[in-house]
Each structure stands twice: as structure tokens, then as C-alpha cells.
C-alpha atoms as a PDB file:
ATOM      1  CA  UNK A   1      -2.986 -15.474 -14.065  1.00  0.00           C
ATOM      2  CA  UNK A   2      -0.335 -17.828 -12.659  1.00  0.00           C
ATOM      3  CA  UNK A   3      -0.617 -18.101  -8.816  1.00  0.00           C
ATOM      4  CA  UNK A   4       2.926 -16.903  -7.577  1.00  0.00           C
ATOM      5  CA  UNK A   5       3.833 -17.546  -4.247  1.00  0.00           C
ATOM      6  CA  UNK A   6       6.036 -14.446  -3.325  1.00  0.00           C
ATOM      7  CA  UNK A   7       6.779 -13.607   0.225  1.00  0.00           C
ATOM      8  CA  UNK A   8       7.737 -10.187   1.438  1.00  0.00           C
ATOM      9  CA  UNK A   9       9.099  -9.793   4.917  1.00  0.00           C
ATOM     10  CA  UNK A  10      10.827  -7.569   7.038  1.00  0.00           C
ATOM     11  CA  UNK A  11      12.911  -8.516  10.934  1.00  0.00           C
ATOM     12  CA  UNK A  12      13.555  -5.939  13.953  1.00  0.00           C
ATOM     13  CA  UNK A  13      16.355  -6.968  16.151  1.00  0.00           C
ATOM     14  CA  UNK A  14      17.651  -6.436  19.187  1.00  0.00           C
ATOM     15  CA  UNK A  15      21.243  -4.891  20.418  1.00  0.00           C
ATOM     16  CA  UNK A  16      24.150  -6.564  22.216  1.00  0.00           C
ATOM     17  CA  UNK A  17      24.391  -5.515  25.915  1.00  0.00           C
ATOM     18  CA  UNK A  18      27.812  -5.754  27.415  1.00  0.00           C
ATOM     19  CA  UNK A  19      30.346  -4.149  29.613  1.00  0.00           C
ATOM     20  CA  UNK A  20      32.452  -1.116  28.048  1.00  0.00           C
ATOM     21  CA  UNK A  21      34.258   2.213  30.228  1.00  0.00           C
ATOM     22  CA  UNK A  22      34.012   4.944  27.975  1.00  0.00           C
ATOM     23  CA  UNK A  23      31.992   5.769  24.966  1.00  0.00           C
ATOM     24  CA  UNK A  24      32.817   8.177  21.540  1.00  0.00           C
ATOM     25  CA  UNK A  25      34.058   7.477  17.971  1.00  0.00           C
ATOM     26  CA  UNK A  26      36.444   5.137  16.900  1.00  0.00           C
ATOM     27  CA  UNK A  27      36.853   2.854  19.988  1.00  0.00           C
ATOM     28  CA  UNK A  28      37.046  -1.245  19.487  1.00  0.00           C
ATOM     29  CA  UNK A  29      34.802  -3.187  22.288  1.00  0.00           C
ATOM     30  CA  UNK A  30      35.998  -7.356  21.715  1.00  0.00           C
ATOM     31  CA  UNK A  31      33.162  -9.847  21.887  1.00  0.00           C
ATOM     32  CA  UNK A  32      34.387 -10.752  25.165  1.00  0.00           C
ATOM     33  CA  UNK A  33      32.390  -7.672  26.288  1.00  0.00           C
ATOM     34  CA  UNK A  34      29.363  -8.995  25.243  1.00  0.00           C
ATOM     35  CA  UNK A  35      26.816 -10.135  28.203  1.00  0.00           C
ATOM     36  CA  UNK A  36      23.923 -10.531  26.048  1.00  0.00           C
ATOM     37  CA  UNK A  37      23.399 -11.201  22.305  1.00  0.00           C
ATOM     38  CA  UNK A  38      21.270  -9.779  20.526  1.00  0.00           C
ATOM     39  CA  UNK A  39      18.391 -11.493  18.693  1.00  0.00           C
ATOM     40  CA  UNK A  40      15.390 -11.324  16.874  1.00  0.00           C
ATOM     41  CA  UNK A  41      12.342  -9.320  18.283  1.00  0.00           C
ATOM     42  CA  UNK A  42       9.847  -9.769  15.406  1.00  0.00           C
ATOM     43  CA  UNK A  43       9.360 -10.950  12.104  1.00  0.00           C
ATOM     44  CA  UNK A  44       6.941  -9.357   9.939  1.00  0.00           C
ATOM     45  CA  UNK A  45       5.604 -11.181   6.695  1.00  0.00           C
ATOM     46  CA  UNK A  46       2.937 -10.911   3.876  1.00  0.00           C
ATOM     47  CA  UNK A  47       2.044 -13.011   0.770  1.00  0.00           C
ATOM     48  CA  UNK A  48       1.638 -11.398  -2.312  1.00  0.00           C
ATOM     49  CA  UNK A  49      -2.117 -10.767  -3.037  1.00  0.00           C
ATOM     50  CA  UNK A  50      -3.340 -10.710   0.364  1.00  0.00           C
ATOM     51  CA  UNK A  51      -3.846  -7.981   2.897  1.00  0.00           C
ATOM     52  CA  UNK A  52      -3.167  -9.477   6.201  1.00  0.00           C
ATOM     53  CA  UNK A  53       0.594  -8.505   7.357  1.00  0.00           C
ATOM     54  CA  UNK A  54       1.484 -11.660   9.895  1.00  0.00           C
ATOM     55  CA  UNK A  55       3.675 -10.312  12.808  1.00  0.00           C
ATOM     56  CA  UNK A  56       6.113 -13.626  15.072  1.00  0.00           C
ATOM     57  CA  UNK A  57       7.039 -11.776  18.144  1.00  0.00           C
ATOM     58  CA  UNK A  58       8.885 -12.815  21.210  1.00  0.00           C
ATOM     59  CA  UNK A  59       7.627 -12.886  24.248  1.00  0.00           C
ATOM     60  CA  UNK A  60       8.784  -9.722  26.182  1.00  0.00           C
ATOM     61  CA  UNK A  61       9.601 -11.494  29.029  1.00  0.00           C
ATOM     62  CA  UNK A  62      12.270 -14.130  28.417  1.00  0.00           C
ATOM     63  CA  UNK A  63      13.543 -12.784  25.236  1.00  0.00           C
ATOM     64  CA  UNK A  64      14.002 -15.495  23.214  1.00  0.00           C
ATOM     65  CA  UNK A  65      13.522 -15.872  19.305  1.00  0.00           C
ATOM     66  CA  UNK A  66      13.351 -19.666  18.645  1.00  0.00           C
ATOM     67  CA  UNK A  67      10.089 -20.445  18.614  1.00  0.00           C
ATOM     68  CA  UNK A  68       9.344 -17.582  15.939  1.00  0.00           C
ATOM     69  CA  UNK A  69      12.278 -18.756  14.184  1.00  0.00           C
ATOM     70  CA  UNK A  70      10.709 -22.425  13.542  1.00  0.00           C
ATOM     71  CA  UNK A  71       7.150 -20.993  12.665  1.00  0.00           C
ATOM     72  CA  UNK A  72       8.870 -18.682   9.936  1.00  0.00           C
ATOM     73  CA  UNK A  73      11.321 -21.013   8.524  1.00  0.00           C
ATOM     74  CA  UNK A  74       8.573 -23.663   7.754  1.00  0.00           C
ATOM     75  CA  UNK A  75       6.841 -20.673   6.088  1.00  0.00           C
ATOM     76  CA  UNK A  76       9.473 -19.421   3.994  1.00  0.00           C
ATOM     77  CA  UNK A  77      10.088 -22.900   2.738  1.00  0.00           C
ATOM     78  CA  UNK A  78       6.669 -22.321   1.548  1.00  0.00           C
ATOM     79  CA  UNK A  79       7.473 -19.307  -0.960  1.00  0.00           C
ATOM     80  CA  UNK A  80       8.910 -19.588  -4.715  1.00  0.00           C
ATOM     81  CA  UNK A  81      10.692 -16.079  -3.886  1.00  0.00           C
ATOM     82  CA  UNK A  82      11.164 -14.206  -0.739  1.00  0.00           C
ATOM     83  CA  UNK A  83      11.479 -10.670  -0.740  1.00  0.00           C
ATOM     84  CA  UNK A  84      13.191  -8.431   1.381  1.00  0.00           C
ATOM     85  CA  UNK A  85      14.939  -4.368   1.513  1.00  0.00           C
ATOM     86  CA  UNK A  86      18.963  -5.517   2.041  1.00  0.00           C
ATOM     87  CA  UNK A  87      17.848  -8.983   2.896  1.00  0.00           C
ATOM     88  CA  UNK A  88      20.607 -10.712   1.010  1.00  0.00           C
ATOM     89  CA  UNK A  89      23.188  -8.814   3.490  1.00  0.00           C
ATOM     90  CA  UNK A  90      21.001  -8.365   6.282  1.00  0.00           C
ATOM     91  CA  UNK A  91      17.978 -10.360   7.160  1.00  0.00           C
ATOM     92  CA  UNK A  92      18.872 -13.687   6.030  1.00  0.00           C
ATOM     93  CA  UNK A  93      22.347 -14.122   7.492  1.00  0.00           C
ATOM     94  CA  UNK A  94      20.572 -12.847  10.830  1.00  0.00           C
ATOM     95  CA  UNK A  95      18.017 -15.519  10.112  1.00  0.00           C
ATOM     96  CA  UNK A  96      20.512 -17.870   9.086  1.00  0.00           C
ATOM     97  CA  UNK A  97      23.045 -16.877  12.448  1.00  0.00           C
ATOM     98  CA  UNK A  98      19.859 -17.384  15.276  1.00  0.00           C
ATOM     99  CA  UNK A  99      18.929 -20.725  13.461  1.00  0.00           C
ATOM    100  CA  UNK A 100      22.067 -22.165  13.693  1.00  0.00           C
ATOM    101  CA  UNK A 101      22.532 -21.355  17.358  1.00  0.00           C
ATOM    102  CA  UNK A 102      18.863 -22.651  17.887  1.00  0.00           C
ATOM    103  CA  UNK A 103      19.811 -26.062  15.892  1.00  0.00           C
ATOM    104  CA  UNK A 104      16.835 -24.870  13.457  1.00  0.00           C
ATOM    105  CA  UNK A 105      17.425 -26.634   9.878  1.00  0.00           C
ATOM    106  CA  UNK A 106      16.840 -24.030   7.036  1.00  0.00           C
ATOM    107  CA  UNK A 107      17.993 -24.191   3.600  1.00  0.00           C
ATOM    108  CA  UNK A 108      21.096 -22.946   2.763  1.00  0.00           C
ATOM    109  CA  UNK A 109      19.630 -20.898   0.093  1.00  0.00           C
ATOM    110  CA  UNK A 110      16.726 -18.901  -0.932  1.00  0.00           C
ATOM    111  CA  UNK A 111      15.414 -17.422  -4.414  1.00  0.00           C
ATOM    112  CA  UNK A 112      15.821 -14.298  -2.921  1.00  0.00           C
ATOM    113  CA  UNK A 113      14.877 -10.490  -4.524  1.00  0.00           C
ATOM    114  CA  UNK A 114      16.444  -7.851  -2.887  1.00  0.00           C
ATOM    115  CA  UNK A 115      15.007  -4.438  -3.805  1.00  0.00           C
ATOM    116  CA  UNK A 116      18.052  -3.005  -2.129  1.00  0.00           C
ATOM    117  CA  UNK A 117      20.427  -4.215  -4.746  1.00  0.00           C
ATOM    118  CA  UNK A 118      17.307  -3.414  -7.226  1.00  0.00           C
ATOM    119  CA  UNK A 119      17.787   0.364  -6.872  1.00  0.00           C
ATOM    120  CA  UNK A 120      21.590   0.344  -6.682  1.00  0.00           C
ATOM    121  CA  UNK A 121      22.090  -1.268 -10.003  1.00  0.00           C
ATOM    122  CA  UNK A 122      18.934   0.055 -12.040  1.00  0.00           C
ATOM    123  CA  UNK A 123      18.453   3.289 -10.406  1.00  0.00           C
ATOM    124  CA  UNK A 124      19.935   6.555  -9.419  1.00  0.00           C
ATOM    125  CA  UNK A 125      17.884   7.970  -6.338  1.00  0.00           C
ATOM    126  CA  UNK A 126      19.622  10.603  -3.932  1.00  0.00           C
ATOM    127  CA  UNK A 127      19.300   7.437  -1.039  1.00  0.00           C
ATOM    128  CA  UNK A 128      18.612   4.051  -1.334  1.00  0.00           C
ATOM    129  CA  UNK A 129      16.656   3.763   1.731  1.00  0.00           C
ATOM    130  CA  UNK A 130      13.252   1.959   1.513  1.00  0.00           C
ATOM    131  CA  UNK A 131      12.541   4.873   3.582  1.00  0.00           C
ATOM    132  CA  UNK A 132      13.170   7.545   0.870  1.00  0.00           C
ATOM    133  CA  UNK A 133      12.371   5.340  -2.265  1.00  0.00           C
ATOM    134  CA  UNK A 134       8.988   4.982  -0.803  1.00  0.00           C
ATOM    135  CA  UNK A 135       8.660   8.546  -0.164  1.00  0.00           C
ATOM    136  CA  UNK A 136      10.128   9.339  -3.826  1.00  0.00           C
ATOM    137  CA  UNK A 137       7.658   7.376  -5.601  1.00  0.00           C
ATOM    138  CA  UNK A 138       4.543   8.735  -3.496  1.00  0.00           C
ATOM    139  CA  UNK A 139       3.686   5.463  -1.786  1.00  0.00           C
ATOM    140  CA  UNK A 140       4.579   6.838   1.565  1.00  0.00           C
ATOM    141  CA  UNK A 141       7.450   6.476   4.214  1.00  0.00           C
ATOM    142  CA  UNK A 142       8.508   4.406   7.380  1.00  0.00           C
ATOM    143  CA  UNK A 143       6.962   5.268  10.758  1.00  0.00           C
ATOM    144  CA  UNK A 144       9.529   7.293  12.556  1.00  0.00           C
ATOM    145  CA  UNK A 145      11.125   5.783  15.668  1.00  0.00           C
ATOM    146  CA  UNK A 146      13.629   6.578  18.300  1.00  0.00           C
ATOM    147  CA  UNK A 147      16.321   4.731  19.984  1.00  0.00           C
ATOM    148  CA  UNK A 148      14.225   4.582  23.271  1.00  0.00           C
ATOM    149  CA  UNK A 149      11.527   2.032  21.346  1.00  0.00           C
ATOM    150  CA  UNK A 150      14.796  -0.408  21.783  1.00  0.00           C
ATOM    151  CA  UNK A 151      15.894   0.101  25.159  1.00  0.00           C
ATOM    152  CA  UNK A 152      12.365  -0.053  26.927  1.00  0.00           C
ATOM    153  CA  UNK A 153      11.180  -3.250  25.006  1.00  0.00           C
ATOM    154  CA  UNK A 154      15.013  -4.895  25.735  1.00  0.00           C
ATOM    155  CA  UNK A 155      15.725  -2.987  29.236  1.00  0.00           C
ATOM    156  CA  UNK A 156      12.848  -2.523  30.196  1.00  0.00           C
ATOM    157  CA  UNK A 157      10.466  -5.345  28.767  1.00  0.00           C
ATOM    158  CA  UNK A 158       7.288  -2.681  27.784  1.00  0.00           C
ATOM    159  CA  UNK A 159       4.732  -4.708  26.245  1.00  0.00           C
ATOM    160  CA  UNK A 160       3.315  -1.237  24.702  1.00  0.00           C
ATOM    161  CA  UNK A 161       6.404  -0.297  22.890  1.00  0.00           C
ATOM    162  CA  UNK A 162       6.988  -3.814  21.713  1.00  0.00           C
ATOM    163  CA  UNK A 163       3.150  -3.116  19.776  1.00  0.00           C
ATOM    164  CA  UNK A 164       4.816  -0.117  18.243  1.00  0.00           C
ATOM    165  CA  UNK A 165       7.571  -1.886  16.865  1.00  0.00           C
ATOM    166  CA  UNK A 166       5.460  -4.501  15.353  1.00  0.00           C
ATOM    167  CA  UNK A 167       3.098  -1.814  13.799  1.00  0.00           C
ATOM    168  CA  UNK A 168       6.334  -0.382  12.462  1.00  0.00           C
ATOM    169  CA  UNK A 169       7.618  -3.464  10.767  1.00  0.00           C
ATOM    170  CA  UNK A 170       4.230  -4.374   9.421  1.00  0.00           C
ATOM    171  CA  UNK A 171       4.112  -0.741   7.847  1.00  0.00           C
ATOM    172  CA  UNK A 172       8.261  -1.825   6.365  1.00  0.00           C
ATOM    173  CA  UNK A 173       6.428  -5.180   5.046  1.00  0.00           C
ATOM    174  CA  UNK A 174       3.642  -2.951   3.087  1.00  0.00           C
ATOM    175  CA  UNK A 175       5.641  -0.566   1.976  1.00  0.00           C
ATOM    176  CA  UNK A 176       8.614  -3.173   0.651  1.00  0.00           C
ATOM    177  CA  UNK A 177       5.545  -4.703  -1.602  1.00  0.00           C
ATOM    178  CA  UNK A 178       4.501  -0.971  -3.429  1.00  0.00           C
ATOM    179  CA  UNK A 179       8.393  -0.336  -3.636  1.00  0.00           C
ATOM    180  CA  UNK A 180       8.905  -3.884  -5.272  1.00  0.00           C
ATOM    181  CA  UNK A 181       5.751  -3.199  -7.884  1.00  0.00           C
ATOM    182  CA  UNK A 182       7.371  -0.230  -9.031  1.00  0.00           C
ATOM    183  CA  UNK A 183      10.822  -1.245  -9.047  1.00  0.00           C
ATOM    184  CA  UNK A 184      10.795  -5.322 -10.542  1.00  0.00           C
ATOM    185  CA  UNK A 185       9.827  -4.646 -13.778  1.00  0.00           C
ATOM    186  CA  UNK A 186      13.487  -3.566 -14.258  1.00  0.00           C
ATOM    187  CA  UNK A 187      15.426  -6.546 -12.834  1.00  0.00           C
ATOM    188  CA  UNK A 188      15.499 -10.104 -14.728  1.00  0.00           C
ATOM    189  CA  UNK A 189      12.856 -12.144 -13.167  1.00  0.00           C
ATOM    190  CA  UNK A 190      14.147 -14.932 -10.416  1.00  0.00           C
ATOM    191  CA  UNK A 191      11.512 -17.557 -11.000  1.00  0.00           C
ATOM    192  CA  UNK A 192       9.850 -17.870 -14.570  1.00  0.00           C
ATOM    193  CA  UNK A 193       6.298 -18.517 -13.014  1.00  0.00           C
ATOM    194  CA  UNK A 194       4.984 -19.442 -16.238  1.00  0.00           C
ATOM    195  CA  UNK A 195       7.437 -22.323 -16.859  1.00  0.00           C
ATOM    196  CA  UNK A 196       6.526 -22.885 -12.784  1.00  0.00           C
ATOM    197  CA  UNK A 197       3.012 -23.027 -13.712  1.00  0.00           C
ATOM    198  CA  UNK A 198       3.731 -26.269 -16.893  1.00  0.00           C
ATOM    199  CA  UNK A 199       3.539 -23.296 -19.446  1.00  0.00           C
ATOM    200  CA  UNK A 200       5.995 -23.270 -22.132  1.00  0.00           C
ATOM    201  CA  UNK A 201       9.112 -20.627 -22.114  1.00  0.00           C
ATOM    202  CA  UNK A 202       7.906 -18.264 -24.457  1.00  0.00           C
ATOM    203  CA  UNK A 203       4.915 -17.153 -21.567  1.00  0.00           C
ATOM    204  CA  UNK A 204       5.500 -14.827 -19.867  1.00  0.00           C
ATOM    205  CA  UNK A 205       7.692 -15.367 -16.714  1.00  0.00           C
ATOM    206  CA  UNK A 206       5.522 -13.122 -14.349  1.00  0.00           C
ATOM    207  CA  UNK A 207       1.602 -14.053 -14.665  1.00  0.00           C
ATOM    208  CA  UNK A 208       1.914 -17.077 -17.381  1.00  0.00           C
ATOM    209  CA  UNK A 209       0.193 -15.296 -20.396  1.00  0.00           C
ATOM    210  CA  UNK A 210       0.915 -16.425 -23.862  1.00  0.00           C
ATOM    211  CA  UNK A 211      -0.184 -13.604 -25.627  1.00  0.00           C
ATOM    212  CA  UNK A 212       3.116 -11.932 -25.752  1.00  0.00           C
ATOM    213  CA  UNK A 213       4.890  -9.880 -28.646  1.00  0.00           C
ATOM    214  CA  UNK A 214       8.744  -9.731 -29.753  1.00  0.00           C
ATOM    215  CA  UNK A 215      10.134  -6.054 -29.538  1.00  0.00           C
ATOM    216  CA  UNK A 216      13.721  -7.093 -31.244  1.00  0.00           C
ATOM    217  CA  UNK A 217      17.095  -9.609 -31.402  1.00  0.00           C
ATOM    218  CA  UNK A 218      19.952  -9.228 -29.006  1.00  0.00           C
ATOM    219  CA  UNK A 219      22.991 -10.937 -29.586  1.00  0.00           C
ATOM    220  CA  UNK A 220      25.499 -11.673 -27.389  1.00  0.00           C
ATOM    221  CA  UNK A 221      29.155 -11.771 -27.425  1.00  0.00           C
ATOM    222  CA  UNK A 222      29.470 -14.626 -27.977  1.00  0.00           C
ATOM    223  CA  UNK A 223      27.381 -14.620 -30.761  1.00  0.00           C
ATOM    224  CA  UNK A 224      23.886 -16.273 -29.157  1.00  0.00           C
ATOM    225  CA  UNK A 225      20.950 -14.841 -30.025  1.00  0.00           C
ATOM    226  CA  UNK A 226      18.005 -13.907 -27.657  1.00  0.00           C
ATOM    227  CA  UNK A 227      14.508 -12.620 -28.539  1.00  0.00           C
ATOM    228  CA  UNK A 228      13.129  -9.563 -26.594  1.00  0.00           C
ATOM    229  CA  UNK A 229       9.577 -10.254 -25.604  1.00  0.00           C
ATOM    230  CA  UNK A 230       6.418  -7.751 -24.043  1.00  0.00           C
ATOM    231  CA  UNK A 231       3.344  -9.399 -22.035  1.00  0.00           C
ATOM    232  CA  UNK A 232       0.573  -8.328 -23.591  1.00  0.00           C
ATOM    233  CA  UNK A 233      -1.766  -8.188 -20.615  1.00  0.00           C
ATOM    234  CA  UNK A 234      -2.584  -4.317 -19.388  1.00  0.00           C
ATOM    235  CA  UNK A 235      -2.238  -5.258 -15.872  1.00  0.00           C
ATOM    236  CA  UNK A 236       1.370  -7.264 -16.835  1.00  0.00           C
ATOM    237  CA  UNK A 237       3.400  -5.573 -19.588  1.00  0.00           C
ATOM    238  CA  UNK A 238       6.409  -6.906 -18.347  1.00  0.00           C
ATOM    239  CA  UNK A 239       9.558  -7.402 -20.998  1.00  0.00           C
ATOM    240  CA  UNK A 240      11.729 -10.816 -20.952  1.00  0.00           C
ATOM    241  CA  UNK A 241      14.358 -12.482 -23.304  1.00  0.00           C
ATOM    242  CA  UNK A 242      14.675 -16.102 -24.222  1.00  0.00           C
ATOM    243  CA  UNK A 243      16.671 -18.062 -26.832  1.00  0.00           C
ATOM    244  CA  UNK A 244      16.312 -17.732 -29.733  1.00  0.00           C
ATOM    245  CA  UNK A 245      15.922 -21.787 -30.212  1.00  0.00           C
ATOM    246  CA  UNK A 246      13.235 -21.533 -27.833  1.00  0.00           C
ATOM    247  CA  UNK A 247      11.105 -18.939 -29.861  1.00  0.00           C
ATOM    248  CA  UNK A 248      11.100 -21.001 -32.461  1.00  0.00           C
ATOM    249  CA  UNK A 249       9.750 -23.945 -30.843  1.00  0.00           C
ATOM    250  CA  UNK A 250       6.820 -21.601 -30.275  1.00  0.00           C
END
């Protein structure tokens, strides 16, 4: 099998604290009423095929994410694909927002999956929470937390409930993985590890084997021609089109 380096990960953050007089529904507080930004609290990560969840923290204390930020940017720069539950709208422009007031040089994009956008477009479930989708397919649900895990790790700097929130993203990061299995073989594949791997096109694009069969011909509209192709590995199975001109080059 072709050794992909996929990275799934998961970030907690922080709230702003500022100044405000009254509190309900529909009020606007400016920016100007911010005393403290928020930030990154912890950043959660796994590689695909290993156990270990990896947990970057901040330190309790002084409340400040840059030096997590540099250790996981120099890993993500690492991975072929990162993977992440709304990360295209959520985690990386967070990431993307601390690093640039750190002066932290990341790239400016990512081969990024986003199982969020996975189950929107492919699927129908009653919520698209990773939450509920894990919970659907049987693989199991978030820990629950409440909004008091926030205030005593920002307020009141509880090294205990800090833990806890670590334990709870490293249970998001395993349970983002299962979701993914189920859910990818659905989506068109971001990185055609085969091809990666010095394989020709016609392998297939998730583990690299060349025992593959064609299922039919699609034909576009305008008129190009793409073969539909099955992996025939048990453990694979996965369906991909190429070109028609590439097929034959087989």
C-alpha cells in the first residue's frame, strides 16, 4: 500500500473578554470592547495509521498560543492532506489569523478535506454535526462539555479543566478519522497517492494498487470521455475516473 501522509486535527479556542452593560439577543458590542482576544488553547492532531493523538497546549498561565502555533505549522507542512470537521471555514483561518499576528510564516494554502462540506454535499443526515454523524454511524459521540470548562481554564487558569479539554479534543481528533473512513469514499480524492507514490494514473488514487477494474464511460458535456474505475483490493474498493487517453496508455 502507498504510504499516505494524512493529518487529522482538531483546535479549542478561547473567547474574547471585554467590557459590555447589558446582555440579551440582538445587541452589537464593537471591537473596541474587546480587552482580550481570544486565541488558541490546544491543538489536537493524529497521523493516519497511528494511534497516538498529539495534544500543543498553552501554558495556563500566560495564555499565549505562539509557541504551539510554530510546532504545528512545521508539522502540517509535513502532511499531503490535512483533515479537519469545518476546517476550511473554521480552523484554518483561526490558524491562519494567530499566525499572522505571531509573524509565523505558513502557506497560504493547504490540500485540505473537510468532512463538513463532505456530508453537506453527499449526504442527507438530520445534523451535520461531527457530533451526530458520529453517533449516526455507531462510532460514538463527542464528550459533553459545559460553558464553565471555558471560563475556569481562561478566568480562572485551572490546570485540571484545561486536561479535560485536551481529552475532549483528542476524543474530536479520533472520532473525525472513523467519520472520514466512512464518509471519503464518496468525495473525489484530493491527492492521487498513487501518482504521489511514481505509479502511473490508472492506480488507484488511494493505496496505489494496479489491479483495478473499469465499471463504465462517462462523457461529459463537452463531449470528453472519462473511464469509471474500482480498486480491486478488499480493504480499498474505492471508485475513481480518469481520461479516457490515459486508460489507454495503460
Amino acid at each position: 500500500m502507498t504510504e499516505r501522509k494524512r493529518l487529522f486535527f482538531d483546535i479549542e479556542t478561547s473567547p474574547n473578554i471585554g467590557f459590555f452593560w447589558s446582555a440579551g439577543y440582538k445587541l452589537q458590542i464593537g471591537y473596541e470592547n474587546i480587552i482580550t482576544e481570544r486565541a488558541i488553547i490546544c491543538i489536537c492532531f493524529k497521523w493516519e495509521g497511528e494511534k497516538k493523538v498529539h495534544a500543543l497546549h498553552w501554558d495556563v498561565r500566560k495564555q499565549c498560543d505562539k509557541r504551539i502555533l510554530i510546532k504545528f505549522i512545521r508539522i502540517a507542512s509535513e502532511a499531503d492532506e490535512i483533515i479537519g470537521h469545518n476546517g476550511d471555514r473554521y480552523d484554518l483561518p483561526w490558524l491562519r489569523t494567530r499566525c499572522l499576528l505571531h509573524g509565523i510564516e505558513m502557506f497560504p494554502d493547504y490540500t485540505s478535506v473537510d468532512t463538513l462540506k463532505i456530508s453537506k454535499s453527499r449526504f442527507r443526515f438530520n445534523s451535520n454535526r461531527l457530533d451526530y454523524i458520529g453517533q449516526y454511524l455507531g462510532l460514538g459521540g463527542k464528550i459533553k462539555t459545559e460553558y464553565s470548562l471555558w471560563k475556569n481554564i481562561v478566568l480562572n487558569k485551572c490546570l485540571k479543566s484545561l486536561d479535560k479539554m485536551i481529552q475532549y479534543c483528542q476524543r474530536d481528533v479520533r472520532l473525525l478519522e472513523k467519520v472520514y473512513q466512512r464518509l471519503a469514499k464518496y468525495a473525489p480524492h484530493k491527492v492521487h497517492y498513487g501518482v504521489l507514490a511514481g505509479h502511473a494514473r490508472t492506480t488507484c488514487p488511494e493505496c496505489g494498487n494496479s489491479h483495478v477494474r473499469s465499471h463504465q464511460i462517462r462523457v461529459t458535456a463537452a463531449g470528453y470521455k472519462r473511464i469509471r474505475l474500482q480498486c480491486l483490493d478488499h480493504k480499498c474498493g474505492r471508485y475513481f475516473t480518469i481520461p479516457e487517453s490515459a486508460f489507454k496508455q495503460k
